[in-house]
PDB file of N, CA and C in Angstrom:
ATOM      1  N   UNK A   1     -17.770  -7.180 -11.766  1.00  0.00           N
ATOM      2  CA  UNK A   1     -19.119  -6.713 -11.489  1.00  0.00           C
ATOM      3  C   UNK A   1     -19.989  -6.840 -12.730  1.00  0.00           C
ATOM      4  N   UNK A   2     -19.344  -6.577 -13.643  1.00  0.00           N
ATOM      5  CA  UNK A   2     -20.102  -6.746 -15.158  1.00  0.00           C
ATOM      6  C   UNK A   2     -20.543  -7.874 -15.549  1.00  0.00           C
ATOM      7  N   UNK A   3     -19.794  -9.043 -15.591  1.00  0.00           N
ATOM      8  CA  UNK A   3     -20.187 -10.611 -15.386  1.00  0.00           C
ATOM      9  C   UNK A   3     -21.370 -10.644 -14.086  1.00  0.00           C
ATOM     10  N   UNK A   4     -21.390 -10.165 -13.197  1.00  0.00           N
ATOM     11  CA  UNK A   4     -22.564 -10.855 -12.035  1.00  0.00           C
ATOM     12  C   UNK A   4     -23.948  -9.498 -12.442  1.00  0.00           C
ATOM     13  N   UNK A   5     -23.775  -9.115 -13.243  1.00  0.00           N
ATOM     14  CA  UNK A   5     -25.403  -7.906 -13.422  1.00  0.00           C
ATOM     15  C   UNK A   5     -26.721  -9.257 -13.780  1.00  0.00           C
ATOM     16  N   UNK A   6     -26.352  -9.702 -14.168  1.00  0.00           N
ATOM     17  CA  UNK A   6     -27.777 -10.805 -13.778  1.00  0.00           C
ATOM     18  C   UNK A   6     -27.995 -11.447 -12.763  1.00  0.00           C
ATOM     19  N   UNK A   7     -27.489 -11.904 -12.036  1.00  0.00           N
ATOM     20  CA  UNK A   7     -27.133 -12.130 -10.738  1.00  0.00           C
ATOM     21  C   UNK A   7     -27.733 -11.019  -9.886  1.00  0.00           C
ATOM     22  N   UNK A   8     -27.494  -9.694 -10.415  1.00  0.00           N
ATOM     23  CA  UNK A   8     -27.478  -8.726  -9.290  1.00  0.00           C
ATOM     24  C   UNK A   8     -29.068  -8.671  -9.377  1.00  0.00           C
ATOM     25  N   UNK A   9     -29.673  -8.331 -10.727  1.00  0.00           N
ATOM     26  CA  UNK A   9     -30.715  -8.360 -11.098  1.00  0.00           C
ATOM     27  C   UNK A   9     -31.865  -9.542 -10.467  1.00  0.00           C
ATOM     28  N   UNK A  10     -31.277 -10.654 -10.096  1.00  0.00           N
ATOM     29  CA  UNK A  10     -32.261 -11.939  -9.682  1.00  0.00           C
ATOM     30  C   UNK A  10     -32.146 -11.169  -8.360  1.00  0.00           C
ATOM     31  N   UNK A  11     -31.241 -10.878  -7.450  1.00  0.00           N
ATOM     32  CA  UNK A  11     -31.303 -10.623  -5.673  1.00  0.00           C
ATOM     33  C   UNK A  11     -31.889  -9.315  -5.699  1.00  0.00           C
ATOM     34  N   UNK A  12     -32.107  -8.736  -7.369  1.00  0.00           N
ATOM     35  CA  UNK A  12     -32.728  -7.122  -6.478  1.00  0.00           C
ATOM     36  C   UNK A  12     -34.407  -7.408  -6.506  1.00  0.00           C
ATOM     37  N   UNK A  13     -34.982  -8.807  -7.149  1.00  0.00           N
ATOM     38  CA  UNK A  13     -36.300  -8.836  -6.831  1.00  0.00           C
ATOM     39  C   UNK A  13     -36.547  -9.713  -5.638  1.00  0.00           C
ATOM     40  N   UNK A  14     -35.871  -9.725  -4.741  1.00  0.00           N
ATOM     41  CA  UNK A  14     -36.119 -10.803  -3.559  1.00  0.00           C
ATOM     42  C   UNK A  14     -35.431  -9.531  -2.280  1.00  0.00           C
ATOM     43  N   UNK A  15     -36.749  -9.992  -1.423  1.00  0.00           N
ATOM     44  CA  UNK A  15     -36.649  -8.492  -0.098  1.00  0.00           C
ATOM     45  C   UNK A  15     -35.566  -8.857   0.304  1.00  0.00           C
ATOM     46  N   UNK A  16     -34.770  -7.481   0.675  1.00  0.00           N
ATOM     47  CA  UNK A  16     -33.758  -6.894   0.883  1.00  0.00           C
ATOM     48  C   UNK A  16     -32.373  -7.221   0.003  1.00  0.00           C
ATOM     49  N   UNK A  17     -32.845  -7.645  -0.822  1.00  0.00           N
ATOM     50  CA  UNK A  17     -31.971  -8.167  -2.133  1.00  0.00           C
ATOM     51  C   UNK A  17     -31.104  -6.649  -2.528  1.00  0.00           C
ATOM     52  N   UNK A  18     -31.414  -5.702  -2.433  1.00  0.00           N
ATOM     53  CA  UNK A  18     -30.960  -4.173  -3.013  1.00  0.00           C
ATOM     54  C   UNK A  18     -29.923  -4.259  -1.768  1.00  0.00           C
ATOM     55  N   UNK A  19     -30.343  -4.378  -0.747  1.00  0.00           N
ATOM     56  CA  UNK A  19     -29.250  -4.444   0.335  1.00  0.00           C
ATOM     57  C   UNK A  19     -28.172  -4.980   0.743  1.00  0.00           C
ATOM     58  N   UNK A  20     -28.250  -6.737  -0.345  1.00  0.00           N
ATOM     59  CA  UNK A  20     -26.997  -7.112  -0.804  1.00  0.00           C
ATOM     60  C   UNK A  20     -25.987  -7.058  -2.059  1.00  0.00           C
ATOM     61  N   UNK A  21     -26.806  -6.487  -3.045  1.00  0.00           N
ATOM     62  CA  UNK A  21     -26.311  -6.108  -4.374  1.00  0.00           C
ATOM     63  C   UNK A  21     -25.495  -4.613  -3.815  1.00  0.00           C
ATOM     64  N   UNK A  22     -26.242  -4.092  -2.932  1.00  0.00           N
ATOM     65  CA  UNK A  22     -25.427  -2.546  -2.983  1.00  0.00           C
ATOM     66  C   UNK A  22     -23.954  -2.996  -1.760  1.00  0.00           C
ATOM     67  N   UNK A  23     -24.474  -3.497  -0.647  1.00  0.00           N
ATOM     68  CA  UNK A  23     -23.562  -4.329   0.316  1.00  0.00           C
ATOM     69  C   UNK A  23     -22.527  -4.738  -0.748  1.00  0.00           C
ATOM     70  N   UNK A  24     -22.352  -5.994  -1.857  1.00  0.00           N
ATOM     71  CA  UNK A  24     -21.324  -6.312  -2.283  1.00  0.00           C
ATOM     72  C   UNK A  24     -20.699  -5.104  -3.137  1.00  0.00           C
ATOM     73  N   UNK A  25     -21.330  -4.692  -3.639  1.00  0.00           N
ATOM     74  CA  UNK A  25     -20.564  -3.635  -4.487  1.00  0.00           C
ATOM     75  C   UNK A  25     -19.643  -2.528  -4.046  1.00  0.00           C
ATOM     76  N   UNK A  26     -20.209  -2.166  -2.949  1.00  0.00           N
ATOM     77  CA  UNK A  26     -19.379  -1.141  -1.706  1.00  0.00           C
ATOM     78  C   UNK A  26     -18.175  -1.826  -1.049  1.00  0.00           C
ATOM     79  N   UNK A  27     -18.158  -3.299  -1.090  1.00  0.00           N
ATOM     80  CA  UNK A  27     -16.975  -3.938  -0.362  1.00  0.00           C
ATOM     81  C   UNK A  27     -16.293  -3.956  -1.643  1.00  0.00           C
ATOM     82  N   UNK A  28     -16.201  -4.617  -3.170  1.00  0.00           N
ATOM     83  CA  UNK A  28     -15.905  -4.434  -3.787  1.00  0.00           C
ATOM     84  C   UNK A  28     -15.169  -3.677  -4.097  1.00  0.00           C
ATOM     85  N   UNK A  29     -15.740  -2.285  -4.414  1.00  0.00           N
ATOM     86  CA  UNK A  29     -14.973  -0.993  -4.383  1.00  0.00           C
ATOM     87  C   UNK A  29     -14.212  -0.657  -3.556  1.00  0.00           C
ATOM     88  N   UNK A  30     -14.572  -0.687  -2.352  1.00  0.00           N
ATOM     89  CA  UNK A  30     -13.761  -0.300  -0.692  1.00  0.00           C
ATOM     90  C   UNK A  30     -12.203  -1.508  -1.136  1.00  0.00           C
ATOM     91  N   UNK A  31     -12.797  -2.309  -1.617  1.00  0.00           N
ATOM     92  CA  UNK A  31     -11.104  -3.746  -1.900  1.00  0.00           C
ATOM     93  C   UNK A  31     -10.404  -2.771  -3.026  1.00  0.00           C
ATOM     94  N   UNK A  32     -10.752  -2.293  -4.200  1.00  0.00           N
ATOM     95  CA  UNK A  32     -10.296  -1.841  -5.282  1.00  0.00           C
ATOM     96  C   UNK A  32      -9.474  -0.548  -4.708  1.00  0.00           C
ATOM     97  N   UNK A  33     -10.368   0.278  -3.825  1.00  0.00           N
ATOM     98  CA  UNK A  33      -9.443   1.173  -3.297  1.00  0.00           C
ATOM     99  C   UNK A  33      -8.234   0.922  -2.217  1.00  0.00           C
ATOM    100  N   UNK A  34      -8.341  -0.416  -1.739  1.00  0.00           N
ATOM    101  CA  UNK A  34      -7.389  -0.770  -0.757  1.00  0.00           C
ATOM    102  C   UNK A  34      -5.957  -1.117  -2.023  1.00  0.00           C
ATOM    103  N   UNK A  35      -6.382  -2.042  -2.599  1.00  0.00           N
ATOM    104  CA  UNK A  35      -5.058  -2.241  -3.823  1.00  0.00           C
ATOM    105  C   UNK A  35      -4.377  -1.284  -4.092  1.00  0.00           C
ATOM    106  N   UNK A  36      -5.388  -0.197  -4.758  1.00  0.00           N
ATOM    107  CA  UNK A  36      -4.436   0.798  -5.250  1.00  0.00           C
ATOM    108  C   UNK A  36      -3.721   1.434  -4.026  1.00  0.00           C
ATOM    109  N   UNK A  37      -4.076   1.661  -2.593  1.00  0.00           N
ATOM    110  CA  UNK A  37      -3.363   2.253  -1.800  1.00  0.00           C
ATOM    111  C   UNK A  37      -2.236   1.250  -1.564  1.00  0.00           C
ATOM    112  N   UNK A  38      -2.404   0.046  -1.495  1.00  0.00           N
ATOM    113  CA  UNK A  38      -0.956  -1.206  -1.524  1.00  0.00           C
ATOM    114  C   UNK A  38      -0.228  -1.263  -2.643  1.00  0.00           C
ATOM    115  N   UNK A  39      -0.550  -0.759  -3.800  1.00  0.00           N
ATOM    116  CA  UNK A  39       0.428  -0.559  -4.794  1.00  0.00           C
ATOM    117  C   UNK A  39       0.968   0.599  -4.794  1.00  0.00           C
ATOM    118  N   UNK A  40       0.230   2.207  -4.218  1.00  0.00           N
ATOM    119  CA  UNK A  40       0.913   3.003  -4.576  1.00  0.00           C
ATOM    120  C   UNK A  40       2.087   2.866  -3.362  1.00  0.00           C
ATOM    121  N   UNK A  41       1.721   2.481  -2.272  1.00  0.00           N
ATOM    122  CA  UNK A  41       2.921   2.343  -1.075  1.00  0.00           C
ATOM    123  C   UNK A  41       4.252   1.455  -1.409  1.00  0.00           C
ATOM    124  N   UNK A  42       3.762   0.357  -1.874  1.00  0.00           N
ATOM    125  CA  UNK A  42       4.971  -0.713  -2.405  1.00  0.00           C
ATOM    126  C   UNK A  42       6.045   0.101  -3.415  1.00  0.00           C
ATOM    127  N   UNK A  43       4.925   0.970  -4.469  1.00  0.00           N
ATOM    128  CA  UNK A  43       5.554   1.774  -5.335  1.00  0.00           C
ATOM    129  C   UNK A  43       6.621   2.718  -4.813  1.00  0.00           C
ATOM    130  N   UNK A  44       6.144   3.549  -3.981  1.00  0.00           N
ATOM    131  CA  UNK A  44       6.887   4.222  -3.135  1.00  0.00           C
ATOM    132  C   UNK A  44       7.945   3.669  -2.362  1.00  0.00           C
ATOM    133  N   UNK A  45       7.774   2.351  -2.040  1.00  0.00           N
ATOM    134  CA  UNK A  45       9.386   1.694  -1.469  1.00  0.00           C
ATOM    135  C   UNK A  45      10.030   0.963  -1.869  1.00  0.00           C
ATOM    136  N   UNK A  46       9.569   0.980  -3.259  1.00  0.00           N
ATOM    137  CA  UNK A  46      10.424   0.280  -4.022  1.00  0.00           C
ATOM    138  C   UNK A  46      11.397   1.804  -4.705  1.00  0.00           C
ATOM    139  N   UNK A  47      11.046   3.024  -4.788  1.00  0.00           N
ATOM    140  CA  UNK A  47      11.502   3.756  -5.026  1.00  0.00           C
ATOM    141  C   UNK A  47      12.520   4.153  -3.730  1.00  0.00           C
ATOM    142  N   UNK A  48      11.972   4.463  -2.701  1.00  0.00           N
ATOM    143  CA  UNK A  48      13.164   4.513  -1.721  1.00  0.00           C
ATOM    144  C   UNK A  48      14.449   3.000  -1.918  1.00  0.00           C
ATOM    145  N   UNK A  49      13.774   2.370  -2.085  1.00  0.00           N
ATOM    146  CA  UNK A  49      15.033   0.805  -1.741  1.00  0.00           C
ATOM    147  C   UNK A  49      16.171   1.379  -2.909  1.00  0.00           C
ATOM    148  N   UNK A  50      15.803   1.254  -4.366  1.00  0.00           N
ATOM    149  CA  UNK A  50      16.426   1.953  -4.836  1.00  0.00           C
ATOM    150  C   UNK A  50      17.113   3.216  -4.950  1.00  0.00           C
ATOM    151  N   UNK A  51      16.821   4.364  -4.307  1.00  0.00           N
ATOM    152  CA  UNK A  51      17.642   5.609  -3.756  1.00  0.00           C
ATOM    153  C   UNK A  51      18.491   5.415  -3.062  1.00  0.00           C
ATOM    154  N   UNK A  52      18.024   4.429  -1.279  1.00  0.00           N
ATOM    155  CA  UNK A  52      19.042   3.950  -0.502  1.00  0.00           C
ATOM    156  C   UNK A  52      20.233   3.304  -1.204  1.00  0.00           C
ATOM    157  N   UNK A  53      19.923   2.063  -1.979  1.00  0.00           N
ATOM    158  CA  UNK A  53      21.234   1.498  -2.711  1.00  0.00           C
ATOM    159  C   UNK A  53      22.286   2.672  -3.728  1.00  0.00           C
ATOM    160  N   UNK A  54      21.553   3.091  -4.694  1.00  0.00           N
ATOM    161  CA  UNK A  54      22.616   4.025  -5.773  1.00  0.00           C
ATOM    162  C   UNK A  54      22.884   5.584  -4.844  1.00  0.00           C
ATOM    163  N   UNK A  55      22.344   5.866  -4.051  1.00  0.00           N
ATOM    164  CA  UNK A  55      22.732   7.361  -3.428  1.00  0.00           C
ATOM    165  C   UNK A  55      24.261   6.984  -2.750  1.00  0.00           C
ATOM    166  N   UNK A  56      25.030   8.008  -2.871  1.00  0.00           N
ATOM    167  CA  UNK A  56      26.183   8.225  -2.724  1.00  0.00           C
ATOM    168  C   UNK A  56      26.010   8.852  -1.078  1.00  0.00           C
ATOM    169  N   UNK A  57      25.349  10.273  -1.492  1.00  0.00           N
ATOM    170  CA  UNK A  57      25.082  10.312   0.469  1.00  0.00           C
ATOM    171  C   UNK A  57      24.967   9.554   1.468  1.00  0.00           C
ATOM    172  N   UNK A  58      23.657   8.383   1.267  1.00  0.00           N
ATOM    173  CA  UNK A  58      23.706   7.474   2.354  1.00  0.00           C
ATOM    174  C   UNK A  58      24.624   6.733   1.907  1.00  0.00           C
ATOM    175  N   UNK A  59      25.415   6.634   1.214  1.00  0.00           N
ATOM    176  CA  UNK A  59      26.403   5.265   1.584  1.00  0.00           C
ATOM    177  C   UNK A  59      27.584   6.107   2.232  1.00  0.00           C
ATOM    178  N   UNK A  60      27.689   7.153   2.306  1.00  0.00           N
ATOM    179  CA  UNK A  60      28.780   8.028   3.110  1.00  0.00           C
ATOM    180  C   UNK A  60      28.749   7.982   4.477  1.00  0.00           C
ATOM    181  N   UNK A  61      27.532   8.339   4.027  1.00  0.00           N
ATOM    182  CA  UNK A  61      26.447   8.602   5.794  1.00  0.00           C
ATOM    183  C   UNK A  61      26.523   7.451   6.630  1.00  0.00           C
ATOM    184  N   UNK A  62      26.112   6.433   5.900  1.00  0.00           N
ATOM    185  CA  UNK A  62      25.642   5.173   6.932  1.00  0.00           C
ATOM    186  C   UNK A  62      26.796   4.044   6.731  1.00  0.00           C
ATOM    187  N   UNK A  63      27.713   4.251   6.211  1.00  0.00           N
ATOM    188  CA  UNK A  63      28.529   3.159   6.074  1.00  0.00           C
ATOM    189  C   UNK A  63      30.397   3.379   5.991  1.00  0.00           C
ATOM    190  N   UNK A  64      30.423   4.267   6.780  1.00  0.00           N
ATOM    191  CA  UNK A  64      31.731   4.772   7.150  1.00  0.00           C
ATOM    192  C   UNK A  64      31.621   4.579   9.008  1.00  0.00           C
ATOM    193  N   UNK A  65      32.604   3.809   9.220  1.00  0.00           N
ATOM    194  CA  UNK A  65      33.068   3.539  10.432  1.00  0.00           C
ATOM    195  C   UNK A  65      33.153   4.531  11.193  1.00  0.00           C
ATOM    196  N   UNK A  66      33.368   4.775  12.376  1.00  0.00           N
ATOM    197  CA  UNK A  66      34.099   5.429  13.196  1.00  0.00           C
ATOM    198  C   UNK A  66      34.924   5.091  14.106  1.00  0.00           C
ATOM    199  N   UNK A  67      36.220   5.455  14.324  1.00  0.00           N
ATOM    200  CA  UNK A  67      37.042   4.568  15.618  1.00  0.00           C
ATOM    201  C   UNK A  67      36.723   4.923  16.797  1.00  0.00           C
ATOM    202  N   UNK A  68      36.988   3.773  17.188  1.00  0.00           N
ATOM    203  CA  UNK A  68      36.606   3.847  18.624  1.00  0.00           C
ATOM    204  C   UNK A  68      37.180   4.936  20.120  1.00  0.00           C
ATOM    205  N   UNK A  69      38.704   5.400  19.358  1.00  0.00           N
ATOM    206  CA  UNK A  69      39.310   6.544  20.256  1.00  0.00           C
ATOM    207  C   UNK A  69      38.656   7.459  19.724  1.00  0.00           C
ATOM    208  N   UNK A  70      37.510   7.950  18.787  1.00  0.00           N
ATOM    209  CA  UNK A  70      36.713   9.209  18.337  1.00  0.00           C
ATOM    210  C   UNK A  70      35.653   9.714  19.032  1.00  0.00           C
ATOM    211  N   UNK A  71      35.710   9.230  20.334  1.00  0.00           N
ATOM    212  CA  UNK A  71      34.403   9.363  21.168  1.00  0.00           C
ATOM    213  C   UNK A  71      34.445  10.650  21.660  1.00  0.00           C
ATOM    214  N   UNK A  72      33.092  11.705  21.545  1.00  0.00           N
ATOM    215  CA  UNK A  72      33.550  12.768  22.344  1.00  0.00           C
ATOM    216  C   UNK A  72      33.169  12.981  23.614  1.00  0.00           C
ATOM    217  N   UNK A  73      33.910  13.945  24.408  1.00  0.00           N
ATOM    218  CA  UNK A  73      33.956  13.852  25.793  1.00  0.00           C
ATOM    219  C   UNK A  73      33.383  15.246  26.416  1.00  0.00           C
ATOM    220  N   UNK A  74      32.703  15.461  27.244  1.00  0.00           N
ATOM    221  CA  UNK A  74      32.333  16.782  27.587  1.00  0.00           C
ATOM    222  C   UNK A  74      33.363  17.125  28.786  1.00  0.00           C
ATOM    223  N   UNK A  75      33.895  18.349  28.678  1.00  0.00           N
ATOM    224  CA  UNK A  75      34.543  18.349  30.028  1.00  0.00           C
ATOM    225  C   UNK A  75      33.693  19.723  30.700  1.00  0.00           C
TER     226      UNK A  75
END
């Protein structure tokens, strides 16, 4: 945004020029806040991926068999 302030400056003297200088800047920002919400999420599952692998619980949990005569039965 700092590089285009002259730029912004030429479209704010031409009608409705304020309406696209403020227009880009709001999408701009609205993108800047989308990133950080895609990094903090990625962040966050890159932290789960890693828990799933080194946790001892889920590998108990999710990766122990059961036989097949272990079925229970209601009588």
């Amino acid at each position: 945004m700092g590089s285009s302030s002259d730029g912004y400056q030429q479209l704010m003297a031409l009608p409705n020029g304020s309406l696209a200088v403020y227009g880009e800047v709001a999408l701009l920002l609205a993108f800047q806040v989308l990133q950080v919400v895609v990094f903090v999420a990625m962040l966050l599952t890159g932290i789960w991926v890693a828990y799933v692998y080194k946790s001892v619980w889920v590998r108990n949990t999710f990766t122990k068999t059961v036989a097949s005569g272990q079925v229970a039965s209601v009588s």
